[in-house]
N, C-alpha and C. Protein backbone atom coordinates (compact mmCIF):
# COMPACT_ATOMS: atom_id res chain seq x y z
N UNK A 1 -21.61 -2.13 5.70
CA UNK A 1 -20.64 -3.19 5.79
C UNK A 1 -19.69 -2.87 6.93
N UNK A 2 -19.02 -3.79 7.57
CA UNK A 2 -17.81 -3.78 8.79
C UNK A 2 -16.64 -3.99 8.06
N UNK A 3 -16.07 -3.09 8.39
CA UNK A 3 -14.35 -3.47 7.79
C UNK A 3 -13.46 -3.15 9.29
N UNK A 4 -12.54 -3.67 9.28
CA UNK A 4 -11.66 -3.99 10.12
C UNK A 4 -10.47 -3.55 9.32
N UNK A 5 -10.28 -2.50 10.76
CA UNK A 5 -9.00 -1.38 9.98
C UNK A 5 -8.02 -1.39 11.20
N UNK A 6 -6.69 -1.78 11.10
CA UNK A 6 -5.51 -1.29 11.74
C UNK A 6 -6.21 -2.12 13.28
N UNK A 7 -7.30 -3.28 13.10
CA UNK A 7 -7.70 -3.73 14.88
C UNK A 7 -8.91 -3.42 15.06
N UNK A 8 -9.31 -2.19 14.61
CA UNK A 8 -10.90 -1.82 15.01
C UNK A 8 -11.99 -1.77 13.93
N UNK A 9 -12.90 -2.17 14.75
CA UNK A 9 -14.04 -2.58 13.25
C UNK A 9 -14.88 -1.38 13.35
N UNK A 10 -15.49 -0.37 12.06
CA UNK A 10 -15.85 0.30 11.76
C UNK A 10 -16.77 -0.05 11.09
N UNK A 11 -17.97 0.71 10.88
CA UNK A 11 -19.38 0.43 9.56
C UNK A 11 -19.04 1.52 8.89
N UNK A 12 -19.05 1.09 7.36
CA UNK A 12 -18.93 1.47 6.18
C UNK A 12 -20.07 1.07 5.47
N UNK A 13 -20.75 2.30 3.91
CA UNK A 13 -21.53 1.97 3.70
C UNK A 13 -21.15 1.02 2.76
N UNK A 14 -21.86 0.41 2.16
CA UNK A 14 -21.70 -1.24 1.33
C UNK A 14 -21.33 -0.22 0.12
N UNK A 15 -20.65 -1.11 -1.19
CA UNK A 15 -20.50 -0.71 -2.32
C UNK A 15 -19.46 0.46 -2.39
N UNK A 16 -18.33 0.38 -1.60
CA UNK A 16 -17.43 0.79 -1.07
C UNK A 16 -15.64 -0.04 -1.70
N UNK A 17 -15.25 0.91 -2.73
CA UNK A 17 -13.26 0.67 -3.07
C UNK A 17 -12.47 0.90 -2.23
N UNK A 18 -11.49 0.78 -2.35
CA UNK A 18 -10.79 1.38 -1.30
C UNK A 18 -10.07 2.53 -1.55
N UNK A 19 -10.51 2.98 -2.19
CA UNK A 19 -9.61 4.61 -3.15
C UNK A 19 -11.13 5.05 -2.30
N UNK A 20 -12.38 5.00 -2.54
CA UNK A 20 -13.38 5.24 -1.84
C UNK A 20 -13.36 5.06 -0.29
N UNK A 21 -12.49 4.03 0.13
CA UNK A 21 -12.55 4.75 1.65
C UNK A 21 -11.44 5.36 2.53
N UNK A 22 -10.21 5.25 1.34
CA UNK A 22 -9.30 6.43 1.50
C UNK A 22 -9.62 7.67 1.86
N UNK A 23 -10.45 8.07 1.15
CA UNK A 23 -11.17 9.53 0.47
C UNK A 23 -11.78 9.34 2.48
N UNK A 24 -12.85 8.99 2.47
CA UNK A 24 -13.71 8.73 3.82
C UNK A 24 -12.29 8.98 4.96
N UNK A 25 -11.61 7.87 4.98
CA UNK A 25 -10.49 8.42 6.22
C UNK A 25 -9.75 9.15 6.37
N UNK A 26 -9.66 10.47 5.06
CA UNK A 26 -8.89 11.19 5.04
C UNK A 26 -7.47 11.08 4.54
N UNK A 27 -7.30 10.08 3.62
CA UNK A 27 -6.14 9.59 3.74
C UNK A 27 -5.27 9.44 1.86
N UNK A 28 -6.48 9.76 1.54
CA UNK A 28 -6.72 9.66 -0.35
C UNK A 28 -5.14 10.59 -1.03
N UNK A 29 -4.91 11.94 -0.04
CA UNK A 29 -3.83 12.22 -0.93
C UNK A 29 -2.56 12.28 -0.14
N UNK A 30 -2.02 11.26 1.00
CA UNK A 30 -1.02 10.88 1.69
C UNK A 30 -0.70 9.24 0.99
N UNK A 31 0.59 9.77 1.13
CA UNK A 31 1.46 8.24 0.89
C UNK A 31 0.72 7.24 1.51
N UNK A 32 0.22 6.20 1.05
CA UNK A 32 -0.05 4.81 2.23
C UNK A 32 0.46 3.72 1.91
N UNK A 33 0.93 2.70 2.59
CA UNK A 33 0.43 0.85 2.62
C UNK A 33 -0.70 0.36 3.07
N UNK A 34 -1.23 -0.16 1.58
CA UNK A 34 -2.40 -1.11 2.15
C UNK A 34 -2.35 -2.97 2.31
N UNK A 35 -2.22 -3.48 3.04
CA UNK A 35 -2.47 -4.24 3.22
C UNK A 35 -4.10 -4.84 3.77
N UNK A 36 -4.90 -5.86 2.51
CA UNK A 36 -5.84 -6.43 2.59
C UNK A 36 -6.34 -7.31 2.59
N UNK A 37 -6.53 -8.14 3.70
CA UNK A 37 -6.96 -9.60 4.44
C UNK A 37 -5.47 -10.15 4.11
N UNK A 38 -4.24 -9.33 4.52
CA UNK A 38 -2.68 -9.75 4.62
C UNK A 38 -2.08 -10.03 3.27
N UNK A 39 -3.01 -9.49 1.99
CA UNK A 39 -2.02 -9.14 1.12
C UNK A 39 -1.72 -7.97 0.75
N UNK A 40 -0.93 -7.39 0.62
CA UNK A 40 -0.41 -5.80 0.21
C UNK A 40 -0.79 -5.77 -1.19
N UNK A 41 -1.05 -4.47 -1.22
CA UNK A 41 -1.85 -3.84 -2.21
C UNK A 41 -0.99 -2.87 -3.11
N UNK A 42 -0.88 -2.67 -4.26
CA UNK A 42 -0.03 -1.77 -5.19
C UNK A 42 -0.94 -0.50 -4.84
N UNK A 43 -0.27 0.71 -5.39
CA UNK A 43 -1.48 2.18 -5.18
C UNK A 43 -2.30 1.78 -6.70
N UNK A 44 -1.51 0.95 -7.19
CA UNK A 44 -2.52 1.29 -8.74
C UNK A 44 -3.72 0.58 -8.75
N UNK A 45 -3.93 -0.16 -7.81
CA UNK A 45 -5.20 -1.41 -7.61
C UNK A 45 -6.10 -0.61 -6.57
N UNK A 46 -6.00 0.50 -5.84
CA UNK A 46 -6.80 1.11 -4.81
C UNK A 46 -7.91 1.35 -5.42
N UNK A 47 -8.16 1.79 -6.60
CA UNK A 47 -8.97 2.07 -7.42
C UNK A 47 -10.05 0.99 -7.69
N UNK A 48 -9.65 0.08 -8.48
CA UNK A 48 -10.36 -1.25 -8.83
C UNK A 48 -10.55 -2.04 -7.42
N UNK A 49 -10.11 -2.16 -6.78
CA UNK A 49 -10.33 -2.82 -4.87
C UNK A 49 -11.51 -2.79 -4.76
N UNK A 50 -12.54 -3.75 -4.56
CA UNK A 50 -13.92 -3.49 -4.21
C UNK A 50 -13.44 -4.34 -2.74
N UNK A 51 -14.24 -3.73 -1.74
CA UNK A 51 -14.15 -4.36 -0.39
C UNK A 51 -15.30 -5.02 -0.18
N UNK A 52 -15.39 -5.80 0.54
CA UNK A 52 -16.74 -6.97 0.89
C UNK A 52 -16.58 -6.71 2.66
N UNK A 53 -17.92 -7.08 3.29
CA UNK A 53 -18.13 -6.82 4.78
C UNK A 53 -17.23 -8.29 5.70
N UNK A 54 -16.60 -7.32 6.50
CA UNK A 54 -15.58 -7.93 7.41
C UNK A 54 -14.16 -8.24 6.67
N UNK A 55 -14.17 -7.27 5.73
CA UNK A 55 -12.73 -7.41 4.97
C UNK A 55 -11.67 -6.70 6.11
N UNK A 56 -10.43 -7.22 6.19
CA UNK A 56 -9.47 -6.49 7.14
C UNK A 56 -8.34 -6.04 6.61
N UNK A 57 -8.23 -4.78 6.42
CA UNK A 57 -7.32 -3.93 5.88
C UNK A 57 -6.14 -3.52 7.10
N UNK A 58 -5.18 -3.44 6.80
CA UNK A 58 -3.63 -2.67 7.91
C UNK A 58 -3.81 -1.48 7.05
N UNK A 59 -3.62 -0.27 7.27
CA UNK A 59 -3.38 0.94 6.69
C UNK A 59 -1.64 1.78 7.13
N UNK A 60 -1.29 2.13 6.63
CA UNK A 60 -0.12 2.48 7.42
C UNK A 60 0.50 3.70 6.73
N UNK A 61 0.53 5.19 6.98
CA UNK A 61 1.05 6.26 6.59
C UNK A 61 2.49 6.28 6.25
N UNK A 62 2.65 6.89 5.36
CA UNK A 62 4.23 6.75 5.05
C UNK A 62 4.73 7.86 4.95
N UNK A 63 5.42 8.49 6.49
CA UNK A 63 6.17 9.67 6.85
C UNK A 63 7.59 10.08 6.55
N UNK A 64 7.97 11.40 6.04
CA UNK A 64 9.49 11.07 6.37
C UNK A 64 10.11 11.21 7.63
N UNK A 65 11.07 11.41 7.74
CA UNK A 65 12.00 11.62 9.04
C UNK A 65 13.56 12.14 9.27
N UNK A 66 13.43 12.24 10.38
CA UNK A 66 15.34 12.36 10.10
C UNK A 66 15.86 13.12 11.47
């Protein structure tokens, strides 16, 4: 499947959550925002999220600072 992440389209294999492609981008145990096909996503739904091909996700790390 193609998902469209942050602008760029990537192949992913089909039958793919998005707690499942957290894990894949490295990203499973950092803070994130997901936003998917422009609705934002709770962390508690990453789990249950099934993605479909040409779904478009924003991903966005959540750093501190100062």
């Amino acid at each position: 499947m193609n998902l469209t992440i942050n602008g760029e389209t990537r192949k992913f294999d089909d039958n793919l959550n998005l707690q499942a492609l957290l894990v894949v981008l490295g990203l499973a145990k950092k803070p994130v925002v997901v936003e998917l096909n422009q609705k934002a996503l709770a962390p508690s739904e990453f789990e249950d999220q099934k993605l479909n091909d040409s779904d478009q996700l924003e991903i966005i790390t959540i750093a501190a600072g100062g």
